[in-house]
C-alpha atoms as a PDB file:
ATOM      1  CA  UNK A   1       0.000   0.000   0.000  1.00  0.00           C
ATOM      2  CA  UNK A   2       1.634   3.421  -0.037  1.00  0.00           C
ATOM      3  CA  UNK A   3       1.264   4.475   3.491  1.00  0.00           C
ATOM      4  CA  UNK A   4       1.978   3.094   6.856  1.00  0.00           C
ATOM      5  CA  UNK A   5       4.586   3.423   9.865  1.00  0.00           C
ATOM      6  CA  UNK A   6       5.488   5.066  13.312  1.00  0.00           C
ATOM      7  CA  UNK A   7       7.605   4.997  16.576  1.00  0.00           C
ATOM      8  CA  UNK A   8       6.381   5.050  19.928  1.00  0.00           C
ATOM      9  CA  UNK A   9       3.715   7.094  21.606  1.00  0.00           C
ATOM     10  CA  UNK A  10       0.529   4.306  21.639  1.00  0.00           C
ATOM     11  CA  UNK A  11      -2.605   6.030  20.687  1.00  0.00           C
ATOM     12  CA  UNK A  12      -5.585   4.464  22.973  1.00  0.00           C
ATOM     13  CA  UNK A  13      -8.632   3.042  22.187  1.00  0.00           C
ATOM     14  CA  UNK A  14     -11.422   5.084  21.257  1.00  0.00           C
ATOM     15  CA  UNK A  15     -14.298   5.707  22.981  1.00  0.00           C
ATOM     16  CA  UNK A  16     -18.351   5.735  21.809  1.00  0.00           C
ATOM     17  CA  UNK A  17     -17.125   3.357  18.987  1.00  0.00           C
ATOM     18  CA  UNK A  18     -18.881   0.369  17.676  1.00  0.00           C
ATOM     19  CA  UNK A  19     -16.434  -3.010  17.486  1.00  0.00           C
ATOM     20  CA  UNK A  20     -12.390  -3.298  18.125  1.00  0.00           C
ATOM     21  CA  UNK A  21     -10.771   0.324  19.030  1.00  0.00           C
ATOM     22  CA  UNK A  22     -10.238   2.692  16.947  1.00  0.00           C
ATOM     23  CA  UNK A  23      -8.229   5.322  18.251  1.00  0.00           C
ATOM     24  CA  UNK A  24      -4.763   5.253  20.053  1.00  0.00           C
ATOM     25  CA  UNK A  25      -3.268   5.192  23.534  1.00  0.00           C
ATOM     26  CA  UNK A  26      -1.778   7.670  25.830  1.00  0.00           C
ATOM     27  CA  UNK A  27       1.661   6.253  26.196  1.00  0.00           C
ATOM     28  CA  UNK A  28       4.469   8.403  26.575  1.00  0.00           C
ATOM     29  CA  UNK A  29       6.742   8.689  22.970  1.00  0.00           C
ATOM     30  CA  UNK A  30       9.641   8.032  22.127  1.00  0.00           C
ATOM     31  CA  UNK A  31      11.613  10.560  20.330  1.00  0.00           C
ATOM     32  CA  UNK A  32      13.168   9.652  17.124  1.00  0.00           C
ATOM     33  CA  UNK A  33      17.083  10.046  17.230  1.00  0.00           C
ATOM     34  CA  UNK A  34      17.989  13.042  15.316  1.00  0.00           C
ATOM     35  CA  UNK A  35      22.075  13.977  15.118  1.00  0.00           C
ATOM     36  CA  UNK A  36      23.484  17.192  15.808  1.00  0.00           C
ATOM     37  CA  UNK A  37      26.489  18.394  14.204  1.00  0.00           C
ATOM     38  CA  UNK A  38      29.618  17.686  16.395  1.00  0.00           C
ATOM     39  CA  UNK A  39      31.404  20.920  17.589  1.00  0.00           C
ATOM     40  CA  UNK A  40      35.108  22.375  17.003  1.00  0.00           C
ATOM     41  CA  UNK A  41      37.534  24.648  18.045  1.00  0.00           C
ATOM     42  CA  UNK A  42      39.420  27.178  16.223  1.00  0.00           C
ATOM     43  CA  UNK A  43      42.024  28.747  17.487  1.00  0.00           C
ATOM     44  CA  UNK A  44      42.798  32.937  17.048  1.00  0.00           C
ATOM     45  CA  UNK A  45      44.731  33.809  14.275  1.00  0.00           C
ATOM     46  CA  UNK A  46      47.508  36.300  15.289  1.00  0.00           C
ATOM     47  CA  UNK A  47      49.313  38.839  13.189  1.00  0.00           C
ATOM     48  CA  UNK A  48      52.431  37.984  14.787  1.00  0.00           C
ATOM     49  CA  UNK A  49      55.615  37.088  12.257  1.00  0.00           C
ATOM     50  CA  UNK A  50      56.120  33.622  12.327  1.00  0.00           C
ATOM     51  CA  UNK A  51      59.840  32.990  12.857  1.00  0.00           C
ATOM     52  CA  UNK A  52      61.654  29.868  13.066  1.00  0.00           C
ATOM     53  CA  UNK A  53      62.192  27.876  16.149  1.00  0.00           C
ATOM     54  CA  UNK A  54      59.221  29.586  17.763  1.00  0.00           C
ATOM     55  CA  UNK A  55      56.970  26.695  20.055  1.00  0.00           C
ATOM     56  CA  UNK A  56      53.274  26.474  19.971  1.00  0.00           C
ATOM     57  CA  UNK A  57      51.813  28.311  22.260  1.00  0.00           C
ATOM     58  CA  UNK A  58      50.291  26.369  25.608  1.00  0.00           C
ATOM     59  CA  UNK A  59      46.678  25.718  25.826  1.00  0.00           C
ATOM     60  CA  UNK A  60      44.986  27.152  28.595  1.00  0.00           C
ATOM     61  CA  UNK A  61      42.532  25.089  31.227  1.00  0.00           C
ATOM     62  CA  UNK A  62      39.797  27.177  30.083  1.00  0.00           C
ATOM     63  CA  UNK A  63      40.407  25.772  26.608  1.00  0.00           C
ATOM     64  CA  UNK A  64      40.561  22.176  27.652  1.00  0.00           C
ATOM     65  CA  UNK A  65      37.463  22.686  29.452  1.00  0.00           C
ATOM     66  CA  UNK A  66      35.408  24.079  27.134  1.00  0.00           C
ATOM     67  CA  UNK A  67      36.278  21.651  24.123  1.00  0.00           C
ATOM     68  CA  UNK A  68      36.223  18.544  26.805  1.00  0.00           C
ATOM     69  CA  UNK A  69      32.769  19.312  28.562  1.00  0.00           C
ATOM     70  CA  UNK A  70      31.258  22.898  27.183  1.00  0.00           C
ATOM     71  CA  UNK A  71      30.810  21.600  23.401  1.00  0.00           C
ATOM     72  CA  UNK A  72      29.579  18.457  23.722  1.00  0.00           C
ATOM     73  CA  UNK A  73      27.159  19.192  26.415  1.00  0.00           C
ATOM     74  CA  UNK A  74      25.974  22.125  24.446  1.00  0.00           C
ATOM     75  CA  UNK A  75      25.761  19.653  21.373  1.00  0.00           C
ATOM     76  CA  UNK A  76      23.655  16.701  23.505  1.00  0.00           C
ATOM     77  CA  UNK A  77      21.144  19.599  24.342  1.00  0.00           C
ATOM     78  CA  UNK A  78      20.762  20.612  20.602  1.00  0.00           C
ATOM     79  CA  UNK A  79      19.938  16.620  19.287  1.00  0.00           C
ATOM     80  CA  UNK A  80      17.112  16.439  22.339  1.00  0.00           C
ATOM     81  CA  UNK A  81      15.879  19.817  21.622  1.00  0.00           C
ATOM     82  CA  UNK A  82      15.872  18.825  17.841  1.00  0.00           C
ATOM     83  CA  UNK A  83      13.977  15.604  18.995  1.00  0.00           C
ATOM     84  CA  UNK A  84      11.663  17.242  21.178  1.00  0.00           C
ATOM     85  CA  UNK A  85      10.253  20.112  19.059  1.00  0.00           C
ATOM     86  CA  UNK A  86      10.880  18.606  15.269  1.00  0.00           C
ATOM     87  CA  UNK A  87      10.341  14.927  15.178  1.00  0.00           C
ATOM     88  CA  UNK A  88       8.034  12.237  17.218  1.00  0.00           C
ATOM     89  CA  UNK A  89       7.413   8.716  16.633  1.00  0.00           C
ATOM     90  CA  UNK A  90       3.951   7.261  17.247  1.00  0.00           C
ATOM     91  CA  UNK A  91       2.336   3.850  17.184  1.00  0.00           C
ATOM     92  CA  UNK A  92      -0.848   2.886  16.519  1.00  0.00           C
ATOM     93  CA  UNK A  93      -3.122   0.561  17.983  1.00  0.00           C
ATOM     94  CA  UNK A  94      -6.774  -0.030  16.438  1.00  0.00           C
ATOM     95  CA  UNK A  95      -7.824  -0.204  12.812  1.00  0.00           C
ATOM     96  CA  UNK A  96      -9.302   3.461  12.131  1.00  0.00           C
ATOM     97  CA  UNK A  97      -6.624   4.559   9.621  1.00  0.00           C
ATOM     98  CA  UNK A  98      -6.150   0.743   7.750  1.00  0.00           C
ATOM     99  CA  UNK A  99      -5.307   0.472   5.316  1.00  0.00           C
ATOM    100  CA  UNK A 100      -3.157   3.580   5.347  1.00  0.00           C
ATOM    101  CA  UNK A 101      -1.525   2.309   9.147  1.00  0.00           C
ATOM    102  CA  UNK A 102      -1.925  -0.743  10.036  1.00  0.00           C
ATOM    103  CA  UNK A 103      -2.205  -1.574  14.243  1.00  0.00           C
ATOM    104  CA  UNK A 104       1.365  -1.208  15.424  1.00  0.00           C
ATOM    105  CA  UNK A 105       3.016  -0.067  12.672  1.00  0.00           C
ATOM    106  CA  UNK A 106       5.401   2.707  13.545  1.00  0.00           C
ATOM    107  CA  UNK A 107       6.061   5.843  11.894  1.00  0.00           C
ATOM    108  CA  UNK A 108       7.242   9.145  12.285  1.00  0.00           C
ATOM    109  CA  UNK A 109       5.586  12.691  12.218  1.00  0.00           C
ATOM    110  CA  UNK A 110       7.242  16.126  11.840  1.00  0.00           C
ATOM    111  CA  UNK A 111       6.306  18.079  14.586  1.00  0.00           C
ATOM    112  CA  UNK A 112       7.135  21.591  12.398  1.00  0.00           C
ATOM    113  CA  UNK A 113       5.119  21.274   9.385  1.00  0.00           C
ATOM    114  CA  UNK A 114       2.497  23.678  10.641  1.00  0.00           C
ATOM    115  CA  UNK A 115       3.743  25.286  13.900  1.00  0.00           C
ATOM    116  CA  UNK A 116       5.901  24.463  17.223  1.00  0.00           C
ATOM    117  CA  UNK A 117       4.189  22.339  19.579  1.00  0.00           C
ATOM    118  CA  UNK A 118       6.002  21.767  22.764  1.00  0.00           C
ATOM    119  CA  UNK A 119       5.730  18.075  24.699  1.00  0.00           C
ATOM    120  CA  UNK A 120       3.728  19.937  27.835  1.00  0.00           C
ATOM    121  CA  UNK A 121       0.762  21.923  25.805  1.00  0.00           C
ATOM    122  CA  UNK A 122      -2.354  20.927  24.927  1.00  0.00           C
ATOM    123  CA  UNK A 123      -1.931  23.272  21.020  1.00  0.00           C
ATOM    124  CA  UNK A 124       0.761  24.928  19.142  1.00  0.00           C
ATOM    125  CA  UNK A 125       2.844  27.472  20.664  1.00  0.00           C
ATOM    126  CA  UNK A 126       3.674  29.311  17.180  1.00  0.00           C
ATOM    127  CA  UNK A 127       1.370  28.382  14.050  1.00  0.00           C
ATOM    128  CA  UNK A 128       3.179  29.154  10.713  1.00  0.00           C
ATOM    129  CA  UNK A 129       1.064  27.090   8.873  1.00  0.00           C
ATOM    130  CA  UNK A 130      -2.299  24.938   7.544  1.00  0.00           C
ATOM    131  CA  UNK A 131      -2.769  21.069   6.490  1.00  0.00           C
ATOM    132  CA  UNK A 132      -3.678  20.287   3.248  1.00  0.00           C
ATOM    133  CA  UNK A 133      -6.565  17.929   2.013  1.00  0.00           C
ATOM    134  CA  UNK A 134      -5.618  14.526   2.002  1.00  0.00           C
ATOM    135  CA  UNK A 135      -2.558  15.627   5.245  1.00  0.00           C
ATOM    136  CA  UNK A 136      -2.471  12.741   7.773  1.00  0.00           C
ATOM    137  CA  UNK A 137      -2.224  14.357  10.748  1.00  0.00           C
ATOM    138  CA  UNK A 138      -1.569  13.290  14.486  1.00  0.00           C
ATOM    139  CA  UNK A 139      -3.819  15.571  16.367  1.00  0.00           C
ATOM    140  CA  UNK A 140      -5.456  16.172  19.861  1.00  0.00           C
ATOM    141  CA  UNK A 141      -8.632  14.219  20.024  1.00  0.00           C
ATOM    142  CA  UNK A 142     -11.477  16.936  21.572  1.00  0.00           C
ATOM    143  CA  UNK A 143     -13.171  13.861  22.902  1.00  0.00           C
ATOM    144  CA  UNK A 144     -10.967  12.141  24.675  1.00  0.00           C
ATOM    145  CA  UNK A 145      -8.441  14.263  25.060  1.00  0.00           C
ATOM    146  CA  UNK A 146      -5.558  11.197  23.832  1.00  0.00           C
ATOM    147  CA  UNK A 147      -3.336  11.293  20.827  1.00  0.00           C
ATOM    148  CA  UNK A 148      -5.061  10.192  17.765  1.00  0.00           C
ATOM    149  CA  UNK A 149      -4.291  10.089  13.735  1.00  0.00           C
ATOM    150  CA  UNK A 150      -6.530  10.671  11.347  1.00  0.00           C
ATOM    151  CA  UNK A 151      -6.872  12.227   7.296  1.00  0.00           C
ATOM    152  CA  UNK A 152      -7.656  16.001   6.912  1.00  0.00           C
ATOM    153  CA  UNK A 153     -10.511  16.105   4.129  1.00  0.00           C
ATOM    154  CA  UNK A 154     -11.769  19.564   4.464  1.00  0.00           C
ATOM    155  CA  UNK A 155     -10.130  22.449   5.591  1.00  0.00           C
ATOM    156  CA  UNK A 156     -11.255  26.238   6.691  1.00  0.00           C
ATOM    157  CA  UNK A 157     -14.459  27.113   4.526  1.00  0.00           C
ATOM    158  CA  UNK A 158     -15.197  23.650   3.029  1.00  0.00           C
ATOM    159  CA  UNK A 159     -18.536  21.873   3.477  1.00  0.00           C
ATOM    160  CA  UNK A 160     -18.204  18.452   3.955  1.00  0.00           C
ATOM    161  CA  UNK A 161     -21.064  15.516   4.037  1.00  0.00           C
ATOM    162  CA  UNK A 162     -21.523  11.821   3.621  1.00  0.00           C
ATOM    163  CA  UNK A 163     -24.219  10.249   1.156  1.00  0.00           C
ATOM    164  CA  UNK A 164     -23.903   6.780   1.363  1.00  0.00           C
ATOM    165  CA  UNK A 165     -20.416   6.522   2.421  1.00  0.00           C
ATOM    166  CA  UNK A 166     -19.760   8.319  -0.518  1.00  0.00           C
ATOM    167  CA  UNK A 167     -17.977  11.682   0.736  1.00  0.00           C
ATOM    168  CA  UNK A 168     -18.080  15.206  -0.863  1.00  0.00           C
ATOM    169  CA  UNK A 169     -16.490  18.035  -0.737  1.00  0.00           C
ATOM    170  CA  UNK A 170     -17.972  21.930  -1.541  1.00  0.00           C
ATOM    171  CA  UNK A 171     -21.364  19.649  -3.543  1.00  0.00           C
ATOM    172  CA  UNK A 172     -18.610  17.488  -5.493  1.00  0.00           C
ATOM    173  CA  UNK A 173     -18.364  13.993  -4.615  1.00  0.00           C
ATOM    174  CA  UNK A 174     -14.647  12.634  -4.009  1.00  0.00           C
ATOM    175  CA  UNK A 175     -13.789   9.818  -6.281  1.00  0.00           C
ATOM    176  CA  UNK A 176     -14.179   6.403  -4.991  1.00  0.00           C
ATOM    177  CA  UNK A 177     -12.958   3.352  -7.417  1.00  0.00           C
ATOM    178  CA  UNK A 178     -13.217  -0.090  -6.105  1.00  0.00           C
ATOM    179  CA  UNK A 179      -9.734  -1.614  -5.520  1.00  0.00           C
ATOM    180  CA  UNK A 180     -10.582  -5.048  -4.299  1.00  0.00           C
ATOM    181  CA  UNK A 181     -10.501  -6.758  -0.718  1.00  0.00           C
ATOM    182  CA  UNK A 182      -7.586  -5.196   1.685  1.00  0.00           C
ATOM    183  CA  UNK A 183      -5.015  -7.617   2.550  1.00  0.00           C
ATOM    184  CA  UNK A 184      -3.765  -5.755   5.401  1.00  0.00           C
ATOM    185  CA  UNK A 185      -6.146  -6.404   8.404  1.00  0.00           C
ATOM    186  CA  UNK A 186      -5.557  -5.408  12.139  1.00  0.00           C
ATOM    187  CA  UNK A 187      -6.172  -8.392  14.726  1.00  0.00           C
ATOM    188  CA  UNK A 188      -8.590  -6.852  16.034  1.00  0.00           C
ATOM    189  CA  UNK A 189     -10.758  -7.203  12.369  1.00  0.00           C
ATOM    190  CA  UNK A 190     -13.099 -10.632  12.167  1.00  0.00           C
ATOM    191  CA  UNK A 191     -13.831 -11.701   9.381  1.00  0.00           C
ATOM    192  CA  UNK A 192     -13.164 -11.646   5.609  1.00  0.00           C
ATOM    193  CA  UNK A 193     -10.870  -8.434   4.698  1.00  0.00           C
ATOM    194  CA  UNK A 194     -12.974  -5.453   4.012  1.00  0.00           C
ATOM    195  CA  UNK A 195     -13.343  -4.134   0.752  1.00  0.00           C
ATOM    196  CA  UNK A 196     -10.734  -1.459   0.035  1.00  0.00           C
ATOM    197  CA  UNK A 197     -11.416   1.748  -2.284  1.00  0.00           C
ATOM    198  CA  UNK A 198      -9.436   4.349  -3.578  1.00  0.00           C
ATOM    199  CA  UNK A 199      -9.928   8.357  -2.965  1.00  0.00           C
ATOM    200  CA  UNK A 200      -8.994  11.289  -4.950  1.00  0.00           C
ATOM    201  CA  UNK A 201      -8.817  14.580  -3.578  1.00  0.00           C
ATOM    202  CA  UNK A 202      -7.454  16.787  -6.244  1.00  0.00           C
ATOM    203  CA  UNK A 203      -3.868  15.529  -6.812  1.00  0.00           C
ATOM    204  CA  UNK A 204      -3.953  13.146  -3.751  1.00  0.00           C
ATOM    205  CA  UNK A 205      -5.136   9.679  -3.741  1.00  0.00           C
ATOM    206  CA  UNK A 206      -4.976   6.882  -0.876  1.00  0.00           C
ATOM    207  CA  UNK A 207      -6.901   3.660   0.053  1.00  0.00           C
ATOM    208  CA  UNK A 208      -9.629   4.016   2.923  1.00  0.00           C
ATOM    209  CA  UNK A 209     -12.143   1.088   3.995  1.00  0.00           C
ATOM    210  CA  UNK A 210     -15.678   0.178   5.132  1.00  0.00           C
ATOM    211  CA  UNK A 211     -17.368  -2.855   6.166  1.00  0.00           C
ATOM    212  CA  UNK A 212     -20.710  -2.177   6.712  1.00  0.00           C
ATOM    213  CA  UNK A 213     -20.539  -2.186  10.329  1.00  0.00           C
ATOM    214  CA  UNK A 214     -23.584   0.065  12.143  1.00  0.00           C
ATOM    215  CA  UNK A 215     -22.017   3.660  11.686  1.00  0.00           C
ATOM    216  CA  UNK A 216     -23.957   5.997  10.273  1.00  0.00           C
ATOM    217  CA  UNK A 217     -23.234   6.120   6.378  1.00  0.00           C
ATOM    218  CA  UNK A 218     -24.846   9.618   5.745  1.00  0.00           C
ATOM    219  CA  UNK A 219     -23.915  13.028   7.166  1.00  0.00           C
ATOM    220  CA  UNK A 220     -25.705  16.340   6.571  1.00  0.00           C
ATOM    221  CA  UNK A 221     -23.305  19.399   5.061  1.00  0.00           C
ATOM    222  CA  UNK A 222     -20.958  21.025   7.561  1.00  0.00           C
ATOM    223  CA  UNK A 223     -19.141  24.020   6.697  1.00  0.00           C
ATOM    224  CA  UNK A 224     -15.493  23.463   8.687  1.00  0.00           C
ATOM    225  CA  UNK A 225     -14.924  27.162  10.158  1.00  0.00           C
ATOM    226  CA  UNK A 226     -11.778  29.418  10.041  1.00  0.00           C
ATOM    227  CA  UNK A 227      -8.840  27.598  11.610  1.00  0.00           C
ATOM    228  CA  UNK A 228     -10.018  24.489  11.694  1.00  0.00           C
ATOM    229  CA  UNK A 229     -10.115  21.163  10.110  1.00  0.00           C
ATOM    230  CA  UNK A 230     -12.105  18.208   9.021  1.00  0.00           C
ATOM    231  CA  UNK A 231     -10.795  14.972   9.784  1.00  0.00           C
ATOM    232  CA  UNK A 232     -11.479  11.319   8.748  1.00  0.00           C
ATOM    233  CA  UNK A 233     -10.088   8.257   9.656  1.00  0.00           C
ATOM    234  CA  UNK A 234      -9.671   5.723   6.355  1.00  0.00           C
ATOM    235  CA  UNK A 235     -10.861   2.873   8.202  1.00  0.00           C
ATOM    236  CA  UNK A 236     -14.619   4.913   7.858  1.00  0.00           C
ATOM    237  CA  UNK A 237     -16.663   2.059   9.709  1.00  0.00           C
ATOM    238  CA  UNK A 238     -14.177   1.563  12.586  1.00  0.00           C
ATOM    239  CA  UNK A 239     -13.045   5.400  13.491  1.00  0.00           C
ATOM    240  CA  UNK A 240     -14.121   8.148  15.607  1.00  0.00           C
ATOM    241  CA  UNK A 241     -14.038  11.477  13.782  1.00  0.00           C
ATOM    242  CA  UNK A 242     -15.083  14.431  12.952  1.00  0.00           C
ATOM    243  CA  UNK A 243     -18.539  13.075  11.967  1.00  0.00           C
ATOM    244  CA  UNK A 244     -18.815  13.061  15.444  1.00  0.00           C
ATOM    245  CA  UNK A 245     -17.237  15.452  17.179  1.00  0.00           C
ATOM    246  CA  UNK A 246     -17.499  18.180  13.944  1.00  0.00           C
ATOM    247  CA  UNK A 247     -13.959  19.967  12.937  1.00  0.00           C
ATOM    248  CA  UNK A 248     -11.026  20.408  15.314  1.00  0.00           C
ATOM    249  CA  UNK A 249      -8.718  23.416  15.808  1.00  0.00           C
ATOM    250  CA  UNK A 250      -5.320  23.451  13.520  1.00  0.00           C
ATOM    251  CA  UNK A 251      -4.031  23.968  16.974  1.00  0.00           C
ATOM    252  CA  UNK A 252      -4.542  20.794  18.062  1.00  0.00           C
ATOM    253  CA  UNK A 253      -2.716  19.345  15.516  1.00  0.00           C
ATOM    254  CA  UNK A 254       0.721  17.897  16.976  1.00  0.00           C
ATOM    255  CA  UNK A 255       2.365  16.800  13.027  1.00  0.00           C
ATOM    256  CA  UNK A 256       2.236  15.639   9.621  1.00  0.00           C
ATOM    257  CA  UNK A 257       2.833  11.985   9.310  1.00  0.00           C
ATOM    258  CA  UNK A 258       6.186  11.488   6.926  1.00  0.00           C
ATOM    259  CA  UNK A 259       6.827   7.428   6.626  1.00  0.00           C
ATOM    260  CA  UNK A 260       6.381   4.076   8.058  1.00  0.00           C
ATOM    261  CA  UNK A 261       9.661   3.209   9.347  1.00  0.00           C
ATOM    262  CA  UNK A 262       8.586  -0.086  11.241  1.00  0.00           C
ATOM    263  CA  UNK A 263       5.521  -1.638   9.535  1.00  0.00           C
ATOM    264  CA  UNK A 264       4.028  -4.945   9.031  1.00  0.00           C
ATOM    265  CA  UNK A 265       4.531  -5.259   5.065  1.00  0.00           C
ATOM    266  CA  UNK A 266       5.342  -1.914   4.317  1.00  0.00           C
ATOM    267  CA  UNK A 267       7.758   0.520   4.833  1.00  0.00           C
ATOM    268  CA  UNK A 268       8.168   4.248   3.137  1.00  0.00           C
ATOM    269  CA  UNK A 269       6.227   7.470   3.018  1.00  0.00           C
ATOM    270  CA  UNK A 270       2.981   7.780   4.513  1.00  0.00           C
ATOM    271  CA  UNK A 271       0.312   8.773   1.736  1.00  0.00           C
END
């Protein structure tokens, strides 16, 4: 499939939905490793003559100090701080984004793609920028309040509803071709693999899933306000979203997903 992957914050079940859980957990993450550029020193150039015979001149404690402890303690800070605010790897557990991420697949989101959001707050500190349609997004769930991932489909000013499981945006109905039975089923699926369809949302296209299981399939028009998103999980029978709890803040959102880095049968960008 073109899209899977993550590292390690769970994402917990979700609540008010029918069948295996949908969401993710609230486990702590685990920050992907991200190097830092080792530090140097240079020492003053002088406008002394150089003459012959002359000795190198001794290096002071000071020196020794700063290139033995200074530097690389300045450089250990940098790589966590660089982990902390720019990368995060998340895992998740439930079916709500198959066939996109499988359960426990690992992948890894970049934590700058719209704005700087620190480890201890609930939104963005600094916002620099908006999801697209078709973004998969790790976001704040307004429901219960855990780390979950889901597929932006609408964004500020859209209207967004559901005939049929058939979904449209602004009156036009997204594409939906038939693409066979999935193959890539979470453990917590019984049951033949549900059919799998592919989406097109302008130049973006990725698989979602339904299997007919008692979620409502129609959804009157919602226009998604001014900073704020509509989000979908592809799994559209086993995920709680925003036909639910309506559109969520771009605040809320933590990252962009990049690429699987740990998955079941599939490893590369996330699409």
């Amino acid at each position: 499939m073109g899209h899977r992957g993550g590292g390690r914050t769970g994402l917990g079940p979700e609540p008010g939905v029918p069948g295996p859980p949908a969401l993710w957990g609230d486990k702590p993450g685990v920050l992907r490793a991200v190097g830092a550029p080792s530090a140097s020193y240079s020492p003053a150039v002088t406008d002394e003559p150089t003459t012959v015979g002359r000795g190198k001149r001794p290096v002071s404690w000071g020196k020794i100090v700063l290139l033995a402890f200074v530097y690389p303690f300045a450089a250990v800070v940098f790589a966590l701080l660089i982990r902390v605010a720019g990368v995060e790897a998340f895992e998740p557990e439930g079916p709500s984004m198959e066939p996109t991420l499988q359960n426990g697949d690992r992948f890894v989101v970049d934590k700058t793609a719209y704005g700087l959001f620190l480890p201890w707050s609930a939104e963005a500190a600094i916002n620099w920028g908006e999801p697209e349609r078709g973004d998969v997004v790790v976001i704040r769930s307004p429901s219960a309040g855990i780390d979950i991932v889901k597929r932006v489909v609408g964004i500020s000013g859209d209207v967004i509803a559901f005939t049929d499981n058939h979904l449209s945006i602004n009156g036009e109905v997204v594409p939906q071709t038939p693409q066979g039975q999935c193959m890539e089923i979470s453990l917590s699926v019984v049951g033949d693999s549900p059919p799998c369809f592919e989406e097109v949302i302008g130049d973006r296209s990725y698989l979602t899933s339904w299997e007919q299981a008692p979620l409502p399939t129609s959804m009157d028009p919602v226009e998604v306000p001014p900073g704020q998103v509509f989000i979908l999980g592809d799994h559209r029978d086993r995920s709680n979203d925003s036909r639910f709890f309506g559109p969520v803040p771009v605040t809320a959102i933590k990252g962009r997903a990049l690429f699987i880095y740990m998955g079941h049968d599939f490893f590369g960008a996330v699409r």
